[in-house]
Protein backbone atom coordinates (compact mmCIF):
# COMPACT_ATOMS: atom_id res chain seq x y z
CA UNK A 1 -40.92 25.66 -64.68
CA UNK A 2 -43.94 28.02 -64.48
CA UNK A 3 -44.64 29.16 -61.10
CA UNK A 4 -42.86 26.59 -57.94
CA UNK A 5 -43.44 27.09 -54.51
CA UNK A 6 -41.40 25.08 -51.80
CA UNK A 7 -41.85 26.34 -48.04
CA UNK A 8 -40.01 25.91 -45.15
CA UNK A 9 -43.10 26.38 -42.99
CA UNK A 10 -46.55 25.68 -43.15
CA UNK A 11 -48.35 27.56 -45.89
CA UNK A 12 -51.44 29.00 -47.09
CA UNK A 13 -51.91 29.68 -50.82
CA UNK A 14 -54.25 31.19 -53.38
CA UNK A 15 -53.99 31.26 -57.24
CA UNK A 16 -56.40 33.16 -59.25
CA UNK A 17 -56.01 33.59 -63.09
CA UNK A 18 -52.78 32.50 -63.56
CA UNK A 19 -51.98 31.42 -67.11
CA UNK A 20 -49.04 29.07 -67.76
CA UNK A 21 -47.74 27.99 -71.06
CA UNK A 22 -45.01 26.05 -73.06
CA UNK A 23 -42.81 25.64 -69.83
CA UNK A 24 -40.07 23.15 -70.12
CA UNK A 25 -41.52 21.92 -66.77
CA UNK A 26 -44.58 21.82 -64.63
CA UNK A 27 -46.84 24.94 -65.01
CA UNK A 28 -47.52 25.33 -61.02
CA UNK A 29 -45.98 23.23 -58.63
CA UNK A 30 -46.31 23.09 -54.82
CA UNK A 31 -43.83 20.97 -53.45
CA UNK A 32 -44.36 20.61 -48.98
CA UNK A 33 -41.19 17.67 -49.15
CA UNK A 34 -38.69 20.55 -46.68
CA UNK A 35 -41.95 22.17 -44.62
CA UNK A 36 -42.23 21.90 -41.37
CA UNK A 37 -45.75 21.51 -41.73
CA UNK A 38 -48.22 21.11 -44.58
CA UNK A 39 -49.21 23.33 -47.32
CA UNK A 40 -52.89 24.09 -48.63
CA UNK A 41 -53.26 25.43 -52.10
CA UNK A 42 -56.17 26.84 -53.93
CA UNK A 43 -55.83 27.38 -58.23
CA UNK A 44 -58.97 28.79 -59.35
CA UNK A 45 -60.11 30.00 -62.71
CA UNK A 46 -56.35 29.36 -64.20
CA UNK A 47 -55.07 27.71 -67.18
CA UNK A 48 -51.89 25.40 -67.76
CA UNK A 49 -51.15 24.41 -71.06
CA UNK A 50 -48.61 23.16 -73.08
CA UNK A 51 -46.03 22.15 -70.60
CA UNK A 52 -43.47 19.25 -70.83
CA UNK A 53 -44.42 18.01 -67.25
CA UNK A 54 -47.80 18.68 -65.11
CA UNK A 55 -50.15 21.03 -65.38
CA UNK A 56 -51.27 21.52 -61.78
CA UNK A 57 -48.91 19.42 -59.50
CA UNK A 58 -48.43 18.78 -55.33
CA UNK A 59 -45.37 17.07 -54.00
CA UNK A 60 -44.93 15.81 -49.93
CA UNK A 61 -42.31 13.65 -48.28
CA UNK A 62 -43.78 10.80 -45.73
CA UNK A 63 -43.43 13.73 -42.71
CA UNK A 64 -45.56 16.54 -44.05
CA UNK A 65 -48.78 16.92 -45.68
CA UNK A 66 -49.63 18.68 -48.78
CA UNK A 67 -53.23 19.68 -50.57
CA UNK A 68 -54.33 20.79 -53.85
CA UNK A 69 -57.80 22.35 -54.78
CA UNK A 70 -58.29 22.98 -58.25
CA UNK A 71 -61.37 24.67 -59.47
CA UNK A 72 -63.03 25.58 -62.49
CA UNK A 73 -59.44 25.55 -64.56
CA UNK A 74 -57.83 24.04 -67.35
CA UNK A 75 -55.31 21.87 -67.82
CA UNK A 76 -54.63 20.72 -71.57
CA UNK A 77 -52.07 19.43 -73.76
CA UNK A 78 -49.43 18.86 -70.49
CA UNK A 79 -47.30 15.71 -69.70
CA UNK A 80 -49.99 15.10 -67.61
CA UNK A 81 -53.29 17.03 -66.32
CA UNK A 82 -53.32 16.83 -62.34
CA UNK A 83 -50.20 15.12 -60.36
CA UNK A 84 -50.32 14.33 -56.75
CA UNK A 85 -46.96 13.08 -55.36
CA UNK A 86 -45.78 11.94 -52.19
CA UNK A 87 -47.49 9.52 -49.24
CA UNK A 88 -49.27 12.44 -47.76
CA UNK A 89 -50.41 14.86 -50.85
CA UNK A 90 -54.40 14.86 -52.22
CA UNK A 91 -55.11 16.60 -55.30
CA UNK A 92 -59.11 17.66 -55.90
CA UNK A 93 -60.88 18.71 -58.74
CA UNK A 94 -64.24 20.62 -59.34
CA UNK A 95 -65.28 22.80 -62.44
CA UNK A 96 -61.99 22.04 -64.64
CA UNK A 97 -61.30 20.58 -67.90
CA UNK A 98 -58.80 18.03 -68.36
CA UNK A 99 -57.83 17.71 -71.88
CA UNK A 100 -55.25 16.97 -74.43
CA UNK A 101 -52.97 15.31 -72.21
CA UNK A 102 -50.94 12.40 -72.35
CA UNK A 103 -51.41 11.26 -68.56
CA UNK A 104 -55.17 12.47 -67.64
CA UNK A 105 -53.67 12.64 -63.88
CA UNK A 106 -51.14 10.63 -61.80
CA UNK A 107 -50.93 9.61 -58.03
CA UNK A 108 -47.62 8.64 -56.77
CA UNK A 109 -48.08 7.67 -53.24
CA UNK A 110 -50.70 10.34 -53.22
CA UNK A 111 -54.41 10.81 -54.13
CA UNK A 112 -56.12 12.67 -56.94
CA UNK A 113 -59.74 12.88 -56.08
CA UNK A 114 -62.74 14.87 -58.18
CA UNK A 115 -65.96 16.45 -57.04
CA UNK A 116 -67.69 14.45 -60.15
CA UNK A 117 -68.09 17.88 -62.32
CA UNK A 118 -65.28 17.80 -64.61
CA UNK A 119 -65.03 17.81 -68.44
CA UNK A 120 -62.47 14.91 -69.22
CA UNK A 121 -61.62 13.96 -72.54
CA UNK A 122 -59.01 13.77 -75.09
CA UNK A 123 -56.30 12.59 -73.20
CA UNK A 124 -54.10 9.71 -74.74
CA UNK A 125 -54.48 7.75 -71.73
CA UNK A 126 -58.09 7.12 -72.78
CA UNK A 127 -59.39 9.56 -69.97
CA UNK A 128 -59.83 7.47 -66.42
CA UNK A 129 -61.70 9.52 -64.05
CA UNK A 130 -60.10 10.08 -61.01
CA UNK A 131 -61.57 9.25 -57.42
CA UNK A 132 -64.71 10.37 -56.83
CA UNK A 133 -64.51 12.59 -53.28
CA UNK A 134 -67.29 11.15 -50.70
CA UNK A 135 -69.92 13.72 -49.16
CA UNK A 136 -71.80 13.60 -46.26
């Protein structure tokens, strides 16, 4: 496992240029499942490559609420690019390229949505775009 955060509490979190490679695991995970309340995390400019599991990943448990904003990073050659697990976790996208992988992204009970300026392809799931996120 790369970098794995899993509160207690409600949390708050940045990542900036954080580089995670050939980890037997997910690269960064966020996992709200034992907070009391939900988590918000930001990965920006970042890379995740080469990892067994996810590249950028968000877990929750039916009580708390988790969210993922990833922006302008890269996720290649992973398990799979962007996982959002758990009833009340959303994973979004914006800037980042999603290559290599063999799952492009995966929702479990939760929802992977994109901003509709990604760079997708290469993936051995034949590259499905994800969600695109509604604006007002």
């Amino acid at each position: 496992m790369g970098i794995f955060v899993q509160p207690k509490t409600s949390l708050k979190m940045s990542f900036s240029r954080v580089e995670a490679y050939h980890n037997s695991r997910d690269a960064v995970a966020v996992d709200g499942s034992f907070a009391t309340g939900g988590i918000n995390a930001n990965i920006t400019d970042s890379v995740a490559a080469n990892n067994k599991g996810s590249g950028f990943s968000a877990f929750s448990s039916n009580t708390t609420v988790a969210s993922l904003l990833v922006t302008r990073s890269a996720t290649a050659n992973n398990g799979t690019g962007i996982l959002a697990s758990g009833v009340g976790t959303t994973a979004r996208i914006g800037q980042s390229a999603i290559t290599g992988n063999t799952h492009t992204w995966q929702q479990i009970f939760g929802t992977v949505q994109s901003f509709g300026d990604n760079y997708i392809a290469g993936n051995a799931d034949g590259d499905p775009a994800p969600a695109p996120i509604a604006r007002k």
